[in-house]
C-alpha atoms as a PDB file:
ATOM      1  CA  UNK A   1      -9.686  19.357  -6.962  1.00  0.00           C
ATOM      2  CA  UNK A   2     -11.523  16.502  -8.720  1.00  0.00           C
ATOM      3  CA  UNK A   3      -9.705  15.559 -11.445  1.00  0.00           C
ATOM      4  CA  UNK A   4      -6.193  16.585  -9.819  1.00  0.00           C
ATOM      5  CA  UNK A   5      -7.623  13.896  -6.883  1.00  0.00           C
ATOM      6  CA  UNK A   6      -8.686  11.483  -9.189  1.00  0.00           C
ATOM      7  CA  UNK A   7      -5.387  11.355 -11.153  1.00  0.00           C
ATOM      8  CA  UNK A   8      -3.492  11.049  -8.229  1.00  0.00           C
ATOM      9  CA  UNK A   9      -5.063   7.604  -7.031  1.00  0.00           C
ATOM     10  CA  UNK A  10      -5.623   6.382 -10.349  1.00  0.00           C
ATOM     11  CA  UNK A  11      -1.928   6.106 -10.239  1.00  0.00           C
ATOM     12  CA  UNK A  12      -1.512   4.832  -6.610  1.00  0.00           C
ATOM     13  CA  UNK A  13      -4.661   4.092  -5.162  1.00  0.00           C
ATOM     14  CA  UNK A  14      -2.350   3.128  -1.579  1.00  0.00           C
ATOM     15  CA  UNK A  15      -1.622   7.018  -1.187  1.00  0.00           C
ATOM     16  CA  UNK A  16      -1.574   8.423   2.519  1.00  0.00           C
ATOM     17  CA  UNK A  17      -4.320  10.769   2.740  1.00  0.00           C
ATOM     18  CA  UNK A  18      -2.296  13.112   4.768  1.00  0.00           C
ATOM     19  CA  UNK A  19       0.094  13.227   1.647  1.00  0.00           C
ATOM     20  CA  UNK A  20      -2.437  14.055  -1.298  1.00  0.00           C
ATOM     21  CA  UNK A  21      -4.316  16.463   1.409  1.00  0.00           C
ATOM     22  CA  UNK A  22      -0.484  18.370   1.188  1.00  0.00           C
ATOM     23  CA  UNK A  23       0.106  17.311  -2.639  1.00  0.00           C
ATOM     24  CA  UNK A  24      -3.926  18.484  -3.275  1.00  0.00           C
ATOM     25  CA  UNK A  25      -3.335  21.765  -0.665  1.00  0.00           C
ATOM     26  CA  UNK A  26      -6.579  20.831   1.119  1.00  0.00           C
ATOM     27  CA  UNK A  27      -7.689  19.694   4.699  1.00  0.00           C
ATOM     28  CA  UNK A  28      -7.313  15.813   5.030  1.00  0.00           C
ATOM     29  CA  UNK A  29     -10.875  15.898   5.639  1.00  0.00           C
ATOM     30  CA  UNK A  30     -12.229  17.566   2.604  1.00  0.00           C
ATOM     31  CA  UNK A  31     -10.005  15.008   0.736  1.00  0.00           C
ATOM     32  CA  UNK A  32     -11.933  12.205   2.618  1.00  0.00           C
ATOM     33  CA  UNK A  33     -15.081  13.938   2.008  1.00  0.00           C
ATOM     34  CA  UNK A  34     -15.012  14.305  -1.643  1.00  0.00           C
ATOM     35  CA  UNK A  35     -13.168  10.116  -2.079  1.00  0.00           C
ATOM     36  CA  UNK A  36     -16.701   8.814  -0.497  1.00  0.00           C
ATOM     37  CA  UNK A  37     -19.102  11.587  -2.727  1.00  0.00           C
ATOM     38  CA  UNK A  38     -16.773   9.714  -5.547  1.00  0.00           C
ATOM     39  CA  UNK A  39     -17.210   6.237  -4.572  1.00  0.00           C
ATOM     40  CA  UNK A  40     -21.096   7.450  -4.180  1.00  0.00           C
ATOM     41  CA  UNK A  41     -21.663   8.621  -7.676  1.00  0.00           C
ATOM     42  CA  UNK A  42     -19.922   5.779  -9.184  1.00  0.00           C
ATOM     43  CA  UNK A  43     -17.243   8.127 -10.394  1.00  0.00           C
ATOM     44  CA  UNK A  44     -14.617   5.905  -8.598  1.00  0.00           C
ATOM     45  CA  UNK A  45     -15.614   2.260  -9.161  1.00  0.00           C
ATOM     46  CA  UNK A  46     -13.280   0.125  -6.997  1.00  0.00           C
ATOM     47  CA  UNK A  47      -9.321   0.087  -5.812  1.00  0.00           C
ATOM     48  CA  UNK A  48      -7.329  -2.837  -7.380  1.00  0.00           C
ATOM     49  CA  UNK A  49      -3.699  -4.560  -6.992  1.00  0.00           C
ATOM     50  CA  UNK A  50      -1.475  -4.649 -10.359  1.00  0.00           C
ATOM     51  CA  UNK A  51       0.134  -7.870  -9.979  1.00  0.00           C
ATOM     52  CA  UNK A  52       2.705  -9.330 -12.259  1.00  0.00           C
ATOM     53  CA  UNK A  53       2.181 -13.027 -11.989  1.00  0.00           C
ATOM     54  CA  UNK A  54       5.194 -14.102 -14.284  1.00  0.00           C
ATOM     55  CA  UNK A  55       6.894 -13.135 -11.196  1.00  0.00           C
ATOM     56  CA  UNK A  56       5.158 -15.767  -8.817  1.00  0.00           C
ATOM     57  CA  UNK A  57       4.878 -19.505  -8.787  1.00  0.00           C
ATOM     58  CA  UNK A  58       1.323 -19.251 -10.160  1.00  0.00           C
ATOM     59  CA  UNK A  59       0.444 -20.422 -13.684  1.00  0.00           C
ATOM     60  CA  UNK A  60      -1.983 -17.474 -15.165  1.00  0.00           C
ATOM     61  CA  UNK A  61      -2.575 -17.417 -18.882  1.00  0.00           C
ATOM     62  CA  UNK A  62      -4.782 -14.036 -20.487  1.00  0.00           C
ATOM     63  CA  UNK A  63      -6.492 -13.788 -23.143  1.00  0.00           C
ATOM     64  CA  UNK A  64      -8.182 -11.408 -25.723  1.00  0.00           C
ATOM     65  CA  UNK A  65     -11.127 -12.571 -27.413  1.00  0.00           C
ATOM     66  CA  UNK A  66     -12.333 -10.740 -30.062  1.00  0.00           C
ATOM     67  CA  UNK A  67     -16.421 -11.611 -30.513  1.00  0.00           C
ATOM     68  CA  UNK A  68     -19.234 -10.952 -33.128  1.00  0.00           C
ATOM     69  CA  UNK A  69     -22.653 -10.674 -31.876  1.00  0.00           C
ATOM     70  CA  UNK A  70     -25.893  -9.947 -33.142  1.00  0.00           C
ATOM     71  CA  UNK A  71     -27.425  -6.725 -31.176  1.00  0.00           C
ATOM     72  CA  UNK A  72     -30.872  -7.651 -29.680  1.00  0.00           C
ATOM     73  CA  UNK A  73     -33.301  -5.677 -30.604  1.00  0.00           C
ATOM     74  CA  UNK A  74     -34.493  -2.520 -28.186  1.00  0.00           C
ATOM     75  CA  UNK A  75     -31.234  -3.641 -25.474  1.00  0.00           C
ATOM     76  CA  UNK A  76     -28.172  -3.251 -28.570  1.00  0.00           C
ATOM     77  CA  UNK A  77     -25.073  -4.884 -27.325  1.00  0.00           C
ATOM     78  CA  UNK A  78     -25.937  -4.283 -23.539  1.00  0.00           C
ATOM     79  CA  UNK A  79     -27.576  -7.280 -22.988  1.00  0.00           C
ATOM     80  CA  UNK A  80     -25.658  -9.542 -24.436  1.00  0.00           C
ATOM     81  CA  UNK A  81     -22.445  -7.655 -22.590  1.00  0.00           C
ATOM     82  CA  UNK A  82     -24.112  -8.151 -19.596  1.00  0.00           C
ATOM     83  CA  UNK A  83     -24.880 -12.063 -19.842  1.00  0.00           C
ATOM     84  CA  UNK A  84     -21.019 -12.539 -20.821  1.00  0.00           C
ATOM     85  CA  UNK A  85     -19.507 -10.257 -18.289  1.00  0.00           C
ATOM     86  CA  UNK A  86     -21.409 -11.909 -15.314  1.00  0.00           C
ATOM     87  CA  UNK A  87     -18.715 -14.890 -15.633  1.00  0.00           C
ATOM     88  CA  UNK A  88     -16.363 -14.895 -12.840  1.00  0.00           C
ATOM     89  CA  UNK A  89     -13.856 -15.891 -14.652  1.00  0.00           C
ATOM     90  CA  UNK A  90     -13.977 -12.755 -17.237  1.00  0.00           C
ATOM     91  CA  UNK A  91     -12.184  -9.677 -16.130  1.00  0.00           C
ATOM     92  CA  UNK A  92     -13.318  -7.435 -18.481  1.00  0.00           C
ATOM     93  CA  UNK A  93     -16.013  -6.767 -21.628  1.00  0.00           C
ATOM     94  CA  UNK A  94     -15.412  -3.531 -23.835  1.00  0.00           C
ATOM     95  CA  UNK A  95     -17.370  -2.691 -26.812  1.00  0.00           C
ATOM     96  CA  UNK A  96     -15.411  -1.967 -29.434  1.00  0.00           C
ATOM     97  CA  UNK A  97     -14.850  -0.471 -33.090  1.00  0.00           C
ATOM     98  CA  UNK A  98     -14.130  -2.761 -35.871  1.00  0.00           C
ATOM     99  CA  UNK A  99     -14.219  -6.282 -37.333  1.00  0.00           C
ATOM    100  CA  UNK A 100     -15.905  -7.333 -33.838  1.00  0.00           C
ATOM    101  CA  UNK A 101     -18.126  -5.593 -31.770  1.00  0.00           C
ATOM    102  CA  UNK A 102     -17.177  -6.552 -28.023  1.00  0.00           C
ATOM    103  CA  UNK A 103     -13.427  -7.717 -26.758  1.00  0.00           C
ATOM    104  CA  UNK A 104     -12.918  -9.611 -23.885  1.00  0.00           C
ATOM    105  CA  UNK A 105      -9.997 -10.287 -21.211  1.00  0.00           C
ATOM    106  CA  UNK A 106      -9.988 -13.384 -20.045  1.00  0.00           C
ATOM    107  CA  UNK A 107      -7.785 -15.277 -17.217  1.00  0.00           C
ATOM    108  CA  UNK A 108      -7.308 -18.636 -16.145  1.00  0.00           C
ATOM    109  CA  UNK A 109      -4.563 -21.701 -15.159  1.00  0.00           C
ATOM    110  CA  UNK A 110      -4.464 -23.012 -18.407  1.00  0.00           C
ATOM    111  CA  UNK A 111      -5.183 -22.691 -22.650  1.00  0.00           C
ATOM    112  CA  UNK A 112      -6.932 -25.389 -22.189  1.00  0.00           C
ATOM    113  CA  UNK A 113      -9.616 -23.565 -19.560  1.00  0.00           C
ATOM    114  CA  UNK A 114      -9.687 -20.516 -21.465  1.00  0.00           C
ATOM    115  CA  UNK A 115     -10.687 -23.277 -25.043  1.00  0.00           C
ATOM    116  CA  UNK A 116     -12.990 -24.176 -22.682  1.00  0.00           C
ATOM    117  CA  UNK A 117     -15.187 -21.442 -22.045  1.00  0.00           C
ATOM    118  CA  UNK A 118     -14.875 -20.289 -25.378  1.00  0.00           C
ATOM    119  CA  UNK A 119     -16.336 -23.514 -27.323  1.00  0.00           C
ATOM    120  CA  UNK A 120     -18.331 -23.919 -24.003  1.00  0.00           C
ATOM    121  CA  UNK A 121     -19.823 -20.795 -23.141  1.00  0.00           C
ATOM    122  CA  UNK A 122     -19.267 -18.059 -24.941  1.00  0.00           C
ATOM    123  CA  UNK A 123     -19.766 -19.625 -28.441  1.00  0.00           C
ATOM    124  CA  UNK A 124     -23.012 -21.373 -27.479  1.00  0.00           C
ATOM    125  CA  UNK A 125     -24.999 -18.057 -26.765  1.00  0.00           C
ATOM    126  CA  UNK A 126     -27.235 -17.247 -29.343  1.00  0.00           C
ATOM    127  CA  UNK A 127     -26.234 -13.539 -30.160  1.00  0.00           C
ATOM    128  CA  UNK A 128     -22.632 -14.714 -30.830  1.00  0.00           C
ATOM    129  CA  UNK A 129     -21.515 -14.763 -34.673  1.00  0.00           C
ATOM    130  CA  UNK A 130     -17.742 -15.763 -34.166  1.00  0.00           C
ATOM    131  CA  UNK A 131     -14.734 -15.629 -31.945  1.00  0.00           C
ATOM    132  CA  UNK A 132     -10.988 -14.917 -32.323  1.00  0.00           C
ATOM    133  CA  UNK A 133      -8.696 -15.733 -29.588  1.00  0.00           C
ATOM    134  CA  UNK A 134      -5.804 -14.159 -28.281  1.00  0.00           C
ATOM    135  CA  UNK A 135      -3.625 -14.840 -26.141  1.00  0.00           C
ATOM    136  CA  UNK A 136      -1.023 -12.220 -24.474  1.00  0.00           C
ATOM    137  CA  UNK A 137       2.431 -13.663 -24.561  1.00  0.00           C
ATOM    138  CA  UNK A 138       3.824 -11.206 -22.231  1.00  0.00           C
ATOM    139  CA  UNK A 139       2.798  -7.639 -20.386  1.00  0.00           C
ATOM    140  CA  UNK A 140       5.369  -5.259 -21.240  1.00  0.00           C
ATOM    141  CA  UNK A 141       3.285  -2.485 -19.674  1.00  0.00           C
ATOM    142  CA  UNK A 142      -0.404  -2.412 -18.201  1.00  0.00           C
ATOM    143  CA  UNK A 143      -2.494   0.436 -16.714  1.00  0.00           C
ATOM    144  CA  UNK A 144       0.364   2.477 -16.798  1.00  0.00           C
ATOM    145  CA  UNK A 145       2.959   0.530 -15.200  1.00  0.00           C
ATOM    146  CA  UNK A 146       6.251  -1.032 -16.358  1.00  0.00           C
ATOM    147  CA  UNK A 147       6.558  -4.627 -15.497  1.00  0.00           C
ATOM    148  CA  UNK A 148      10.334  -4.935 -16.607  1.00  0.00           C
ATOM    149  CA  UNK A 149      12.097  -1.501 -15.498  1.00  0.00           C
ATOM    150  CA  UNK A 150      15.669  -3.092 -16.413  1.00  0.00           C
ATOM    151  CA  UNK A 151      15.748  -2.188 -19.729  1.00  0.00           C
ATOM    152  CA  UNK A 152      16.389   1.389 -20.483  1.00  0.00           C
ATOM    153  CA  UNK A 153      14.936   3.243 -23.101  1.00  0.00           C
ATOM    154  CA  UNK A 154      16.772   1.432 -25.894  1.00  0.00           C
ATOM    155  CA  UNK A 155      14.526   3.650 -28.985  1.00  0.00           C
ATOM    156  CA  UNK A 156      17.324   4.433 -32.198  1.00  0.00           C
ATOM    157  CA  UNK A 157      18.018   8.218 -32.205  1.00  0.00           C
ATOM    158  CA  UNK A 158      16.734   9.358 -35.115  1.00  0.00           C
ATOM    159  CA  UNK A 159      17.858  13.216 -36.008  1.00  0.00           C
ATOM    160  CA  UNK A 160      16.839  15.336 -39.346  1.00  0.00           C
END
């Protein structure tokens, strides 16, 4: 039941419990029972909104920055992760394979914020080598979603 439950609200975390008790043919309270022994271990981390801002009035610009660290000896790349990802303004810090070691999503009003923190903050900590910054023109699809469902699938046909 685990993994069925946890695909089901990865994909819509808003899901009536009554309806994935029927889709997950259990009791409504074993369903409850085994989201809190999820949100206990961890397992299940938090519930967010997928919003598409082009679609509002509100100016948000993301960006990718790609950065080079030295690891610290005894923590590796933890540390340094740690001291970057405890901005509130960074939504995310992966470690990564590569030219770089860690990427990072970043989201603000402006370029001009998101120079900012780079020549600012980020650039001024010790452990970091170098930065590349990127910035995302425009979501086609994130965490599984489809921003723009009026196109259809417009792929060539390609037979043998």
């Amino acid at each position: 039941m685990r993994e069925e439950l946890l695909s089901l609200i990865e994909k819509n975390s808003r899901i009536d419990l009554k309806e994935l008790a029927v889709l997950l043919g259990r009791e409504e309270i074993d369903v409850v029972n085994e989201l809190a022994h999820l949100e206990e271990e961890g397992i299940i981390c938090g519930y967010h909104t997928l919003i598409n801002w082009d679609k509002t009035s509100i100016e948000k610009v993301t960006a990718l920055i790609e950065v080079k660290v030295t690891p610290q000896r005894g923590q590796g790349f933890d540390k340094i992760a740690e001291r970057i990802f405890n901005y509130p303004e960074v939504r995310a810090v992966y470690l990564i394979s590569g030219g770089y070691d860690l990427l990072i999503t970043l989201e603000e009003k402006s370029l001009k914020e998101i120079a900012g923190f780079v020549s600012d903050k980020l650039s001024t900590l010790d452990s970091v080598l170098s930065t590349a910054t990127h910035f995302v023109l425009k979501k086609y699809k994130d965490h599984g979603t489809v921003f723009d469902k009026g196109h259809g699938d417009e792929r060539e046909v390609v037979s043998p």
